[in-house]
C-alpha atoms as a PDB file:
ATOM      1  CA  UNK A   1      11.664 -17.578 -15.460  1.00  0.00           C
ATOM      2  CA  UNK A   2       8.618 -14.889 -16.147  1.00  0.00           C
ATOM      3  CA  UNK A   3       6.024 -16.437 -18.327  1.00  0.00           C
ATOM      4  CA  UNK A   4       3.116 -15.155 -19.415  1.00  0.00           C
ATOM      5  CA  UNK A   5       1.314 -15.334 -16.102  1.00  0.00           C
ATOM      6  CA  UNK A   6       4.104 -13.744 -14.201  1.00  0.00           C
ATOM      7  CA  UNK A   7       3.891 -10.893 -16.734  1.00  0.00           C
ATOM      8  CA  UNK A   8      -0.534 -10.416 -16.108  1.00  0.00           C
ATOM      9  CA  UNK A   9       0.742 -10.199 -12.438  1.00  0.00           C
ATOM     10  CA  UNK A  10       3.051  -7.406 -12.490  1.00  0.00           C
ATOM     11  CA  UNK A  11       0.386  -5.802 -15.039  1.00  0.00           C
ATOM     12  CA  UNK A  12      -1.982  -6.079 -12.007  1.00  0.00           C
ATOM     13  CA  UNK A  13       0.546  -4.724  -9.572  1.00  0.00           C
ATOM     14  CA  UNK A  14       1.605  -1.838 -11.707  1.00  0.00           C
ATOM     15  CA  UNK A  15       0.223   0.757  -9.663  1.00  0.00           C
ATOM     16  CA  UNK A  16       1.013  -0.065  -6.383  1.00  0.00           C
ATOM     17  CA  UNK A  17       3.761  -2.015  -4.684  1.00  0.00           C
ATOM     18  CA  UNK A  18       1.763  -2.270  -1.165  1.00  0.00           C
ATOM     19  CA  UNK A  19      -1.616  -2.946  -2.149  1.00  0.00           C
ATOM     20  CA  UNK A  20      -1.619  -5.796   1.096  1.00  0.00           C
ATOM     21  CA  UNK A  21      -0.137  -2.985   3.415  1.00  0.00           C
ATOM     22  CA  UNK A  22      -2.071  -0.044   2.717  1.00  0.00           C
ATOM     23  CA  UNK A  23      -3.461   0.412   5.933  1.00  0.00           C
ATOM     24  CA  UNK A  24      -1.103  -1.168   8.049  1.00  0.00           C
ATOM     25  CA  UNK A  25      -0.451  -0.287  12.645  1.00  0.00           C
ATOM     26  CA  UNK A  26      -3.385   1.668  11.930  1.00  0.00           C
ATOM     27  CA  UNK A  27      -5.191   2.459  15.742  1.00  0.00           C
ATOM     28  CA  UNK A  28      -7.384   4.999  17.632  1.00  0.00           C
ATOM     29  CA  UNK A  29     -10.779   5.731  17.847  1.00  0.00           C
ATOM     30  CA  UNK A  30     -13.368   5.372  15.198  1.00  0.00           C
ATOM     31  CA  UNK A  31     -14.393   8.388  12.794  1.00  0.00           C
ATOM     32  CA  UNK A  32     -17.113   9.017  10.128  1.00  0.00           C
ATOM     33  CA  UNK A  33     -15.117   8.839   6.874  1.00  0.00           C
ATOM     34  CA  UNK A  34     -11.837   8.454   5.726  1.00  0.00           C
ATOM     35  CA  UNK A  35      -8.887   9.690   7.197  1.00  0.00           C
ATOM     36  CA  UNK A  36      -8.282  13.393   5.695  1.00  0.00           C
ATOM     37  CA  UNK A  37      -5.427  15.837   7.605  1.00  0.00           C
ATOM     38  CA  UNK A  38      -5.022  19.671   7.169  1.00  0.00           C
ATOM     39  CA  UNK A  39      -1.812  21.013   7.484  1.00  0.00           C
ATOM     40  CA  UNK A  40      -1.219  24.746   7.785  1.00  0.00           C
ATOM     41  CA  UNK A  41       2.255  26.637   8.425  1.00  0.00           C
ATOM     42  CA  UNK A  42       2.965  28.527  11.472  1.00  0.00           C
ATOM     43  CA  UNK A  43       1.253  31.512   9.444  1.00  0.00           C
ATOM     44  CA  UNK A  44      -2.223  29.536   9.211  1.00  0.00           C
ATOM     45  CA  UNK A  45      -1.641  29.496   5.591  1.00  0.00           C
ATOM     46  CA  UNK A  46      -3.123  25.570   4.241  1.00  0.00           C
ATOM     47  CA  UNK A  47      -0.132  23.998   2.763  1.00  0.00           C
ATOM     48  CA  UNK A  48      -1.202  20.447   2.369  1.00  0.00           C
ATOM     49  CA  UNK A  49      -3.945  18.054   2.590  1.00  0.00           C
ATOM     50  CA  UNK A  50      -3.370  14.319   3.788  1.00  0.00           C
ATOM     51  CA  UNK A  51      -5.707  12.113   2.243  1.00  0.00           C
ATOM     52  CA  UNK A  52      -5.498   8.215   3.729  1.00  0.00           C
ATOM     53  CA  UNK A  53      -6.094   6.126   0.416  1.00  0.00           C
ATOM     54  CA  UNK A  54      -6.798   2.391   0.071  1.00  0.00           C
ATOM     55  CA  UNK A  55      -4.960   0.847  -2.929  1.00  0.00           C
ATOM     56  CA  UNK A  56      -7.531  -2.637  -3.872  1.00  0.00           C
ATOM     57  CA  UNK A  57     -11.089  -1.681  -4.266  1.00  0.00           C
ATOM     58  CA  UNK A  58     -14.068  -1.498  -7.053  1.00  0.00           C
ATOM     59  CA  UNK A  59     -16.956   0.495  -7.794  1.00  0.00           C
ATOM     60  CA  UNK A  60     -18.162   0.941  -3.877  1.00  0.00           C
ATOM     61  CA  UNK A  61     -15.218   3.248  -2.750  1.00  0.00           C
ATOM     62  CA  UNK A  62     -16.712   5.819  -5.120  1.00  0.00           C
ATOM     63  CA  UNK A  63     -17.848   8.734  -5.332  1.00  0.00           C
ATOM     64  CA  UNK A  64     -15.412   9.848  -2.764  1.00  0.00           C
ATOM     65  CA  UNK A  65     -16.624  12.098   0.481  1.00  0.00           C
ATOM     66  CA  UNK A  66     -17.168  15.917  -0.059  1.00  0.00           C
ATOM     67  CA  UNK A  67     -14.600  16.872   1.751  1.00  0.00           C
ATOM     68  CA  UNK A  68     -11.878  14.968   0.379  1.00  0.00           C
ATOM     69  CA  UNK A  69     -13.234  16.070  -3.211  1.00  0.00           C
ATOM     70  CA  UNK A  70     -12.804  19.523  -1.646  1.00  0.00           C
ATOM     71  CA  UNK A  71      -9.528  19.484  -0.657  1.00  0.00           C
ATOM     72  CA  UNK A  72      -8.639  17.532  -4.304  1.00  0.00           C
ATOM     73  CA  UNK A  73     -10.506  20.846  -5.581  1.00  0.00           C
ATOM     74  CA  UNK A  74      -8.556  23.343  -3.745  1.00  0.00           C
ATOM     75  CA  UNK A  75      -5.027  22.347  -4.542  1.00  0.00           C
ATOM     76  CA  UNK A  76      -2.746  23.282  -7.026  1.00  0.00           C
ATOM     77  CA  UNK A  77      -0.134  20.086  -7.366  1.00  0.00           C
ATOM     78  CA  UNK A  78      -0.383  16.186  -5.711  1.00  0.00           C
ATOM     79  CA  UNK A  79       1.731  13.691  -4.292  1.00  0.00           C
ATOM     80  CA  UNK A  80       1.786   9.876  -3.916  1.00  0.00           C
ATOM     81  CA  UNK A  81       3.707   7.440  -2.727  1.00  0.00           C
ATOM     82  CA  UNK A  82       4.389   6.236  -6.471  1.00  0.00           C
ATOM     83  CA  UNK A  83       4.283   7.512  -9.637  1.00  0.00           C
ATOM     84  CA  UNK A  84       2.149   4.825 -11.479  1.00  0.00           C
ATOM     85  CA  UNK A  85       3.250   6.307 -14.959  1.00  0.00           C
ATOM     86  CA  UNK A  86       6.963   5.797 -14.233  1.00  0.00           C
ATOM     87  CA  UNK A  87       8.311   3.105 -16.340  1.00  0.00           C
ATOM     88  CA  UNK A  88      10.933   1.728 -14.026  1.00  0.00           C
ATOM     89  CA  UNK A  89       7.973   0.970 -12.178  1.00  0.00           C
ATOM     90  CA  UNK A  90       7.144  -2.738 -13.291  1.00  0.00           C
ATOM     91  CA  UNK A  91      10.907  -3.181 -14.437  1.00  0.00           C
ATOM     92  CA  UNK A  92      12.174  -2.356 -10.879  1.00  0.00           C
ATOM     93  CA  UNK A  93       9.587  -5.164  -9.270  1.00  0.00           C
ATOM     94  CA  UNK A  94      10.461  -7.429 -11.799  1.00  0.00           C
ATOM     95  CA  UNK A  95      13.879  -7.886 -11.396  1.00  0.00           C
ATOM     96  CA  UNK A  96      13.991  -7.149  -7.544  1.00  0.00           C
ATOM     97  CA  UNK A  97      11.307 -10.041  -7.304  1.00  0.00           C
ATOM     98  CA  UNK A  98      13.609 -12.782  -9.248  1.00  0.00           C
ATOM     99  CA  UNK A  99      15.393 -14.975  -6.918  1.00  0.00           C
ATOM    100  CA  UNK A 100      19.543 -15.699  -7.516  1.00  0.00           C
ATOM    101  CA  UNK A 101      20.819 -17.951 -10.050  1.00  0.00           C
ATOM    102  CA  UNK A 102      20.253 -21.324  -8.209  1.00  0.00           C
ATOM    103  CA  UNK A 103      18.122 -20.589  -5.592  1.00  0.00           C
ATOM    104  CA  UNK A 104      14.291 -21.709  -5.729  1.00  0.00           C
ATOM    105  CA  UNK A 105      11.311 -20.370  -3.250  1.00  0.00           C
ATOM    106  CA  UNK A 106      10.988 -24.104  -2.604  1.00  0.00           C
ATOM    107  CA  UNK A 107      14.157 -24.505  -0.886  1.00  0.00           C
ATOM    108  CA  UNK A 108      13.756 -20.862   1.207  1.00  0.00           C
ATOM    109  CA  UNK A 109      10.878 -22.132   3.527  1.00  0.00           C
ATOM    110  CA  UNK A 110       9.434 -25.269   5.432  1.00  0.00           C
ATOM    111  CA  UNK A 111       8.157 -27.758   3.375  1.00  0.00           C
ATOM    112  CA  UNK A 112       4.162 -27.253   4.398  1.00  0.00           C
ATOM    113  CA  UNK A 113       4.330 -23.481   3.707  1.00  0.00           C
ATOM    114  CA  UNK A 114       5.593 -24.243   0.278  1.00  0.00           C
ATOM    115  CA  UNK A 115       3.001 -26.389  -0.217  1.00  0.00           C
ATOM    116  CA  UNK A 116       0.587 -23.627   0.924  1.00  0.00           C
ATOM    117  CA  UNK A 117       2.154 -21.464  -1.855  1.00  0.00           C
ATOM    118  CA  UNK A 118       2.108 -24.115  -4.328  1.00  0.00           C
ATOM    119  CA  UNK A 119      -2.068 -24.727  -3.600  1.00  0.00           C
ATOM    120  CA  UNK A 120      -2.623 -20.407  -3.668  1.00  0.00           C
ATOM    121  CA  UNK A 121      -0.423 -20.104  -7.336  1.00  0.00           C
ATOM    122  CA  UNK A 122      -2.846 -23.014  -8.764  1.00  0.00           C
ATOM    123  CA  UNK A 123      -5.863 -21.119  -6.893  1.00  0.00           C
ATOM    124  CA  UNK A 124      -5.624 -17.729  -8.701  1.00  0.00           C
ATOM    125  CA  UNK A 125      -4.350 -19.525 -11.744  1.00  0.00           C
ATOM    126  CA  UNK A 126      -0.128 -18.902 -11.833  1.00  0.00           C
ATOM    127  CA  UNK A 127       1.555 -21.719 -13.185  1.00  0.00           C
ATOM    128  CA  UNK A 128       3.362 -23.163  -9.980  1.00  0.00           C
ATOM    129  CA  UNK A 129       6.556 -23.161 -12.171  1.00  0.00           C
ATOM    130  CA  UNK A 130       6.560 -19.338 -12.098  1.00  0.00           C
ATOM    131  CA  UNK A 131       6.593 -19.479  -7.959  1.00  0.00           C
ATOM    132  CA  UNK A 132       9.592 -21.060  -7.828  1.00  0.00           C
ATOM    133  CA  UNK A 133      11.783 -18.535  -9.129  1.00  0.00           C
ATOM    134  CA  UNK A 134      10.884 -15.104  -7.153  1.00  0.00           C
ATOM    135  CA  UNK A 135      11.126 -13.713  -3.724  1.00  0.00           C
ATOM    136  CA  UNK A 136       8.967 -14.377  -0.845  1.00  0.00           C
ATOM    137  CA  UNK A 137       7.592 -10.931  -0.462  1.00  0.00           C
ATOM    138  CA  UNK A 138       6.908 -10.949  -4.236  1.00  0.00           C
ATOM    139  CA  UNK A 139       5.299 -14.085  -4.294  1.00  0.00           C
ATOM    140  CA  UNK A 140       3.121 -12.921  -1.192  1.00  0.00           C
ATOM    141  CA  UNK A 141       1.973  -8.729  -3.203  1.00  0.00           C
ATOM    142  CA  UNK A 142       1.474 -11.103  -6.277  1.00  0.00           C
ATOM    143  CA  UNK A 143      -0.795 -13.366  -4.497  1.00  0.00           C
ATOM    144  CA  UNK A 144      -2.333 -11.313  -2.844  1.00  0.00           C
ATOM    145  CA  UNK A 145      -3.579  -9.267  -5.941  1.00  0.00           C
ATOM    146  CA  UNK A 146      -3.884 -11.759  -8.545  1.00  0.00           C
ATOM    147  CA  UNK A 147      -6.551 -13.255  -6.049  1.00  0.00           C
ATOM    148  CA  UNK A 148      -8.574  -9.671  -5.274  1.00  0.00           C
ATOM    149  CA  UNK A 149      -8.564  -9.500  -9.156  1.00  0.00           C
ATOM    150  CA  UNK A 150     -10.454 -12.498  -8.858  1.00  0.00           C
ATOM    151  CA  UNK A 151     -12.446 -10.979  -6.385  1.00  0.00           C
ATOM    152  CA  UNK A 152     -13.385  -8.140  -8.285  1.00  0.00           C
ATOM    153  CA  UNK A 153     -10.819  -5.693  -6.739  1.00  0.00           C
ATOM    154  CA  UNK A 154      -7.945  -3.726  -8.508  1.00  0.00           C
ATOM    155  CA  UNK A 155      -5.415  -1.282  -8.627  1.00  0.00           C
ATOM    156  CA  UNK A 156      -6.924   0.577 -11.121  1.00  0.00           C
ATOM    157  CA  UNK A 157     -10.155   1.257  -9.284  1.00  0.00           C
ATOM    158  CA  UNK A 158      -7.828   2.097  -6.136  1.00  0.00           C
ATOM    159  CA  UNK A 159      -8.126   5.489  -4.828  1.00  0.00           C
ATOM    160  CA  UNK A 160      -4.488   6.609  -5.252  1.00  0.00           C
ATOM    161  CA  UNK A 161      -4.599   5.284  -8.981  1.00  0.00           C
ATOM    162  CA  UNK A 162      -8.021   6.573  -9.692  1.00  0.00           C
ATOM    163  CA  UNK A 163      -6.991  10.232  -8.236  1.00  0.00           C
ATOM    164  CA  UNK A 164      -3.122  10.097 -10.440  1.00  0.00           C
ATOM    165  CA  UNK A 165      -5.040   9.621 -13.210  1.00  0.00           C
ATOM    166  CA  UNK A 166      -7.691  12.804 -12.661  1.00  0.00           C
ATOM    167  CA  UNK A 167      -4.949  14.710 -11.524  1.00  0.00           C
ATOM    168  CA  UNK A 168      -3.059  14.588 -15.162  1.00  0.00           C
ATOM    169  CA  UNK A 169      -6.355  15.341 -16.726  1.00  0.00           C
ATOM    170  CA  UNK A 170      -6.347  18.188 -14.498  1.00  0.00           C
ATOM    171  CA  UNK A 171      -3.502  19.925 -15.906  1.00  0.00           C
ATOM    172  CA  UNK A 172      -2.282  19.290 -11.599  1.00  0.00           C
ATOM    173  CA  UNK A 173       1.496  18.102 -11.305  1.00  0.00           C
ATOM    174  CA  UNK A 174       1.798  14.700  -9.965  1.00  0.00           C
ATOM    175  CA  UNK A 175       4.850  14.095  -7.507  1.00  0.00           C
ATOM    176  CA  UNK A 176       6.471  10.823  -5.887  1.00  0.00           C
ATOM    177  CA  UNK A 177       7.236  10.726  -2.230  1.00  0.00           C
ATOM    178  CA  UNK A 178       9.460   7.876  -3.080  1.00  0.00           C
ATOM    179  CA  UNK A 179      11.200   6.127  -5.855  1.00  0.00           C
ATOM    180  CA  UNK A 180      10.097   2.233  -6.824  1.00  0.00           C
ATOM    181  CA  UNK A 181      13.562   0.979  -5.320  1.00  0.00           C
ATOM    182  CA  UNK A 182      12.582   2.551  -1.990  1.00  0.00           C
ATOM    183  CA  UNK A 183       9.088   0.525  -1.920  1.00  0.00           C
ATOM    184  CA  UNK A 184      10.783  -2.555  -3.096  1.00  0.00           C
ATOM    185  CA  UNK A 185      13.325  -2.305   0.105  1.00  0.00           C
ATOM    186  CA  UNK A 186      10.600  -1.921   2.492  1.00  0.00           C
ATOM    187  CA  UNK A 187       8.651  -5.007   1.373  1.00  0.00           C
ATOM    188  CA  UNK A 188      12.025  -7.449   1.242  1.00  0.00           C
ATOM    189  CA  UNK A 189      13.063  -5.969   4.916  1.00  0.00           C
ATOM    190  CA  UNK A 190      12.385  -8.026   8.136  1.00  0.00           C
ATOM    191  CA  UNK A 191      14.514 -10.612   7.884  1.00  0.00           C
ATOM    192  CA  UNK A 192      13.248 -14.389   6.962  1.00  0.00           C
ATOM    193  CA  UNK A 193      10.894 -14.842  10.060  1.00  0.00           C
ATOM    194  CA  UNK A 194       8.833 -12.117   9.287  1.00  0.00           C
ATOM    195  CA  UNK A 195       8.787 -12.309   5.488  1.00  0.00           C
ATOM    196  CA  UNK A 196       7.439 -16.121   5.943  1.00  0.00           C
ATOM    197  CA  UNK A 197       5.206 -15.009   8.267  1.00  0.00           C
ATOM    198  CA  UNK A 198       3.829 -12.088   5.854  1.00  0.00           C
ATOM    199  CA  UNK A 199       3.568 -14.810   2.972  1.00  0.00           C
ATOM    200  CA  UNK A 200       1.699 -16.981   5.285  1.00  0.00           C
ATOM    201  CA  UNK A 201      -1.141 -14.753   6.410  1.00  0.00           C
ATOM    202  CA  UNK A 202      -1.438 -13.906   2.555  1.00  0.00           C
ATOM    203  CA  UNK A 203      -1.520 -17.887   1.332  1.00  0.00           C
ATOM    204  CA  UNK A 204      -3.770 -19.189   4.410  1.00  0.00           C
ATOM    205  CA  UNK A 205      -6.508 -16.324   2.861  1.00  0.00           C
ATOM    206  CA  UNK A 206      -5.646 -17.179  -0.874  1.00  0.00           C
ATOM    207  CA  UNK A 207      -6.182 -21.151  -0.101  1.00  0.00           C
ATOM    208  CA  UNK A 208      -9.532 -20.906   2.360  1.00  0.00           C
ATOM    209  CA  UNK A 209     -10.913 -18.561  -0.198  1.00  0.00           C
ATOM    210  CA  UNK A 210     -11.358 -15.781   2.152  1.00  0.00           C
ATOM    211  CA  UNK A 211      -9.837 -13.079   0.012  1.00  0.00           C
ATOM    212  CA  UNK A 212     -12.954 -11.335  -1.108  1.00  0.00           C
ATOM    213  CA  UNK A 213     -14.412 -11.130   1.815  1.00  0.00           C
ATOM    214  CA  UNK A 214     -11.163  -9.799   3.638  1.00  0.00           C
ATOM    215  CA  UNK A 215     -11.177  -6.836   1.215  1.00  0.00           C
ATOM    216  CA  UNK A 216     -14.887  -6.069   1.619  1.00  0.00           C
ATOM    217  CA  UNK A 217     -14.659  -5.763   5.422  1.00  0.00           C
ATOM    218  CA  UNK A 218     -11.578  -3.644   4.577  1.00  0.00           C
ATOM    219  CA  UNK A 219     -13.205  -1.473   2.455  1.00  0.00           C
ATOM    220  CA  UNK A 220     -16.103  -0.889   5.239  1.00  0.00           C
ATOM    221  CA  UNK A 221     -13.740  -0.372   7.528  1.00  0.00           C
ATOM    222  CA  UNK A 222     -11.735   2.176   5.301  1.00  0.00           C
ATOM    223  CA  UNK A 223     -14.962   3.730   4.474  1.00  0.00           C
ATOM    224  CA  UNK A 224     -15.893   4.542   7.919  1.00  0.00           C
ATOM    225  CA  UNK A 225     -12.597   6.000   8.733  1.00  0.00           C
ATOM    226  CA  UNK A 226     -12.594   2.900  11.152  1.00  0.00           C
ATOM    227  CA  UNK A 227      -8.727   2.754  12.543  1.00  0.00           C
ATOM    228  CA  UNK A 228      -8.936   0.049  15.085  1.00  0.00           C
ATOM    229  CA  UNK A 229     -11.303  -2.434  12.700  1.00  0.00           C
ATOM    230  CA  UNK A 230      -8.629  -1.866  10.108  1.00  0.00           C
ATOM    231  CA  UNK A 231      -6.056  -2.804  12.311  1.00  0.00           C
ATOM    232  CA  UNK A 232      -7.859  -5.940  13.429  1.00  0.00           C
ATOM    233  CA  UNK A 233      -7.681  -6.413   9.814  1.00  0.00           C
ATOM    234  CA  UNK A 234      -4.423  -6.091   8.562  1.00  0.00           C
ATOM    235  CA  UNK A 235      -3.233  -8.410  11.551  1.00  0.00           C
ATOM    236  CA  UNK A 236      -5.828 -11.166  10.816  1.00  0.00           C
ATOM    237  CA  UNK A 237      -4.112 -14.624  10.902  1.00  0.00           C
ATOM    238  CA  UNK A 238      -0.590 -12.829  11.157  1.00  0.00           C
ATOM    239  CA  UNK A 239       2.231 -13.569  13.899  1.00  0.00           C
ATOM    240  CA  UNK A 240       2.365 -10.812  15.474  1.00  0.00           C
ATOM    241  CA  UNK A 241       5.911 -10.902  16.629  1.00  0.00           C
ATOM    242  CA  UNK A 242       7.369 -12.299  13.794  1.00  0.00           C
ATOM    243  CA  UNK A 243       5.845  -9.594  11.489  1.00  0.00           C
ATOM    244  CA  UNK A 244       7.028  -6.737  13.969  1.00  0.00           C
ATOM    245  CA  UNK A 245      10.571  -5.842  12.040  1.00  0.00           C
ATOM    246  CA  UNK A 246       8.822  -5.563   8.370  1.00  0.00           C
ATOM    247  CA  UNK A 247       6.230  -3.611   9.843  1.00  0.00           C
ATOM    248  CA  UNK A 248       8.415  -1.022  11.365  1.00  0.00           C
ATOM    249  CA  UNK A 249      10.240  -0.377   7.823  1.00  0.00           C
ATOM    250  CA  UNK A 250       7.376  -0.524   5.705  1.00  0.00           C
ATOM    251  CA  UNK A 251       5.470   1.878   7.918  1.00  0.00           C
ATOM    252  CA  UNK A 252       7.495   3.589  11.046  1.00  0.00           C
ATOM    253  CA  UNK A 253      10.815   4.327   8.731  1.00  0.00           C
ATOM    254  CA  UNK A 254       9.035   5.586   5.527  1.00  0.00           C
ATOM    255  CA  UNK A 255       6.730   7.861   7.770  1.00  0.00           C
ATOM    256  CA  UNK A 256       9.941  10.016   8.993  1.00  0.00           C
ATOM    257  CA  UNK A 257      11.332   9.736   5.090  1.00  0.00           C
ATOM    258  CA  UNK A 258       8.232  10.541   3.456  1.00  0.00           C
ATOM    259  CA  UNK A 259       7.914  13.307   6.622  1.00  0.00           C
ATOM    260  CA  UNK A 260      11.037  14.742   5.167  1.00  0.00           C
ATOM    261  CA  UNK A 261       9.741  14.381   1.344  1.00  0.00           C
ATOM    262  CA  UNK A 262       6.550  16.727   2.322  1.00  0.00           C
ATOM    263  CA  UNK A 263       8.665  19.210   3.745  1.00  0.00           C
ATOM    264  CA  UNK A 264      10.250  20.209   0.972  1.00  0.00           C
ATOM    265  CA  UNK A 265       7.574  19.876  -0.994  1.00  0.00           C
ATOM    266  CA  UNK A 266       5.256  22.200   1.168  1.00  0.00           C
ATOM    267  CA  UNK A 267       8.265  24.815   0.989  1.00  0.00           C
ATOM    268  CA  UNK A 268       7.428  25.273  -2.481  1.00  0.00           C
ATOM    269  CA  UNK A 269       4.353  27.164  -3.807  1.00  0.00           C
ATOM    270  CA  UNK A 270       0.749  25.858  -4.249  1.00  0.00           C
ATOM    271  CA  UNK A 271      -1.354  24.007  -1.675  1.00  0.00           C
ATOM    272  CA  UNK A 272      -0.549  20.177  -2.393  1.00  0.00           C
ATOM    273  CA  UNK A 273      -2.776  17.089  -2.333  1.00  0.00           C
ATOM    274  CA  UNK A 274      -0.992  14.193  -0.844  1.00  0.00           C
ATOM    275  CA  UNK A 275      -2.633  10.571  -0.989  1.00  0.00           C
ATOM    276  CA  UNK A 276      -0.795   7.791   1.031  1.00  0.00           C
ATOM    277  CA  UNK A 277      -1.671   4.549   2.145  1.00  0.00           C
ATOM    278  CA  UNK A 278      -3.879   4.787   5.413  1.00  0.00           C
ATOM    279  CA  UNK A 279      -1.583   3.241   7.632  1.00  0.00           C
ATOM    280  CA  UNK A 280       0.868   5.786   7.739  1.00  0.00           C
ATOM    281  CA  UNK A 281      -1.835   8.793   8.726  1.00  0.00           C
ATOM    282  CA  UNK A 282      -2.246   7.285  11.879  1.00  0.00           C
ATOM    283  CA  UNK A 283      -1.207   6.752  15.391  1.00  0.00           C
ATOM    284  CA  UNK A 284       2.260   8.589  17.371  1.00  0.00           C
ATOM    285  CA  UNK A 285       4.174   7.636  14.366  1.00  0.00           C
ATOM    286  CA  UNK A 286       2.066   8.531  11.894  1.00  0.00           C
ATOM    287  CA  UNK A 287       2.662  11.431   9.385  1.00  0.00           C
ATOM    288  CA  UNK A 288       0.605  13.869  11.122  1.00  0.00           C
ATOM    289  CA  UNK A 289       2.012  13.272  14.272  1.00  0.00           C
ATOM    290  CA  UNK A 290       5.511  13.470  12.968  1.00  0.00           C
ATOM    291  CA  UNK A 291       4.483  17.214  10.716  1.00  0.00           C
ATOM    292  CA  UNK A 292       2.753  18.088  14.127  1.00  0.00           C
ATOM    293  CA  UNK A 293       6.321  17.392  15.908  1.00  0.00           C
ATOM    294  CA  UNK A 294       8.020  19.325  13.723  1.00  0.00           C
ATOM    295  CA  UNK A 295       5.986  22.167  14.614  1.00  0.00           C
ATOM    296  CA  UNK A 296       3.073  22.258  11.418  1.00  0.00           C
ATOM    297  CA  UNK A 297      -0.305  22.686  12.494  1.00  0.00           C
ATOM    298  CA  UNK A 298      -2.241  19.756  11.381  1.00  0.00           C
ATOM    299  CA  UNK A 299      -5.696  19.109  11.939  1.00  0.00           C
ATOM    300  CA  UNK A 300      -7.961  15.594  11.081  1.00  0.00           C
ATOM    301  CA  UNK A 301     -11.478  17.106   9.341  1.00  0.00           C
END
């Protein structure tokens, strides 16, 4: 069922998994730049930095602010969410993202939404006979970033690839938080109701031809360390409600699992540079709060 568009798509998603949910349940007050956390041990000894990266952008997200070049600077090893050089990577989305033998996306959802889909596959140029045979969350990342490519946004110029990439020409070890199964769980999850709901919020921006100016506002917003304007964002045109259960596993869950990840990792010697979506640097559930729970002293510069 994967042609040769279906194959430029997962090139494009390569290097991220989320690149729609990078700053999702973000909230609280407004701040200069984007979100960077210190984290020192009960000794005042820095042990990590927390640097909230956005995972679609171009040119304009660069060069990034002092102090986050700083803190890149001062440590000795990183950590991401994803290793984008792992070659399971694109295998792992692949064949997670095919539907069953006998099943079609056609027959999963109401007959209007599928026509939705069927308009946004011809928009950013997918053949609509590669729709039919993948998941609904695929078919809503794929979307999603086959249309900022059209916009002039990618993964590559994303912050998290961008800084993987300096990081190996550093000589700096690169480190996963999580495996590409994990990510691949936590976009499926929610149950029907929310996945057609996260599909239609993508397709309704897709078809109207909004999605350029979506991830410019984003980008402003991300830029200015703006958490409440990229909340506003990330929930634009979405049912609220029905979006609730995906939202808790692709953010709430993997905050206390990649908590647990950073631990270990911060046991082990060398300050380490940690870049994660925004969305899970912020708010009571965020992974500061959660480090700051477990008795770290963590700090927003």
């Amino acid at each position: 069922m994967l042609g040769v568009a279906m194959r430029g798509g997962v090139e494009v998603l390569r290097r991220v998994l989320v690149c729609v949910l990078c700053s999702v349940g973000l909230s609280g007050a407004a701040m200069a730049a984007p979100t960077l956390w210190e984290v020192r041990d009960a000794q005042g000894g820095v042990r990590a930095y927390l640097f909230g990266a956005i995972h679609l952008c171009h040119a304009a997200c660069y060069p990034l602010p002092a102090a986050v070049e700083a803190a890149f600077a001062a440590s000795e090893r990183t950590a991401f969410e994803l290793d984008v050089s792992d070659p399971s990577l694109a295998r792992t989305l692949v064949t997670a993202g095919r539907l069953p033998d006998g099943q079609s996306l056609k027959s999963l959802m109401p007959a209007e939404l599928y026509a939705q889909v069927h308009d946004a596959s011809k928009a950013v140029g997918m053949p609509v006979s590669q729709v039919q045979g993948i998941q609904p969350w695929f078919a809503s990342t794929l979307l999603m970033a086959l249309a900022a490519n059209q916009a002039g946004f990618s993964t590559e110029a994303g912050v998290d690839g961008v800084l993987q990439s300096r990081a190996r020409q550093a000589g700096k070890p690169v480190l996963a938080l999580e495996t590409p199964a994990r990510q691949v769980a936590a976009l499926s999850a929610g149950g029907e109701r929310a996945q057609q709901a996260a599909l239609r919020q993508t397709v309704d921006m897709v078809v109207s031809g909004q999605i350029g100016d979506y991830l410019t506002r984003m980008v402003g917003a991300w830029q200015a360390g703006d958490d409440a304007a990229l909340e506003a964002l990330m929930l634009e045109g979405a049912d609220r409600e029905a979006v609730a259960p995906l939202f808790a596993t692709l953010i709430d869950v993997r905050n206390l699992e990649m908590a647990d990840r950073l631990e270990t990792l911060m046991s082990a010697p060398g300050v380490l540079f940690v870049s994660v979506g925004g969305g899970h640097l912020v708010g009571e559930r965020g992974i500061p709060a959660e480090l700051a729970a477990r008795g770290w002293q963590v700090v927003r510069r």
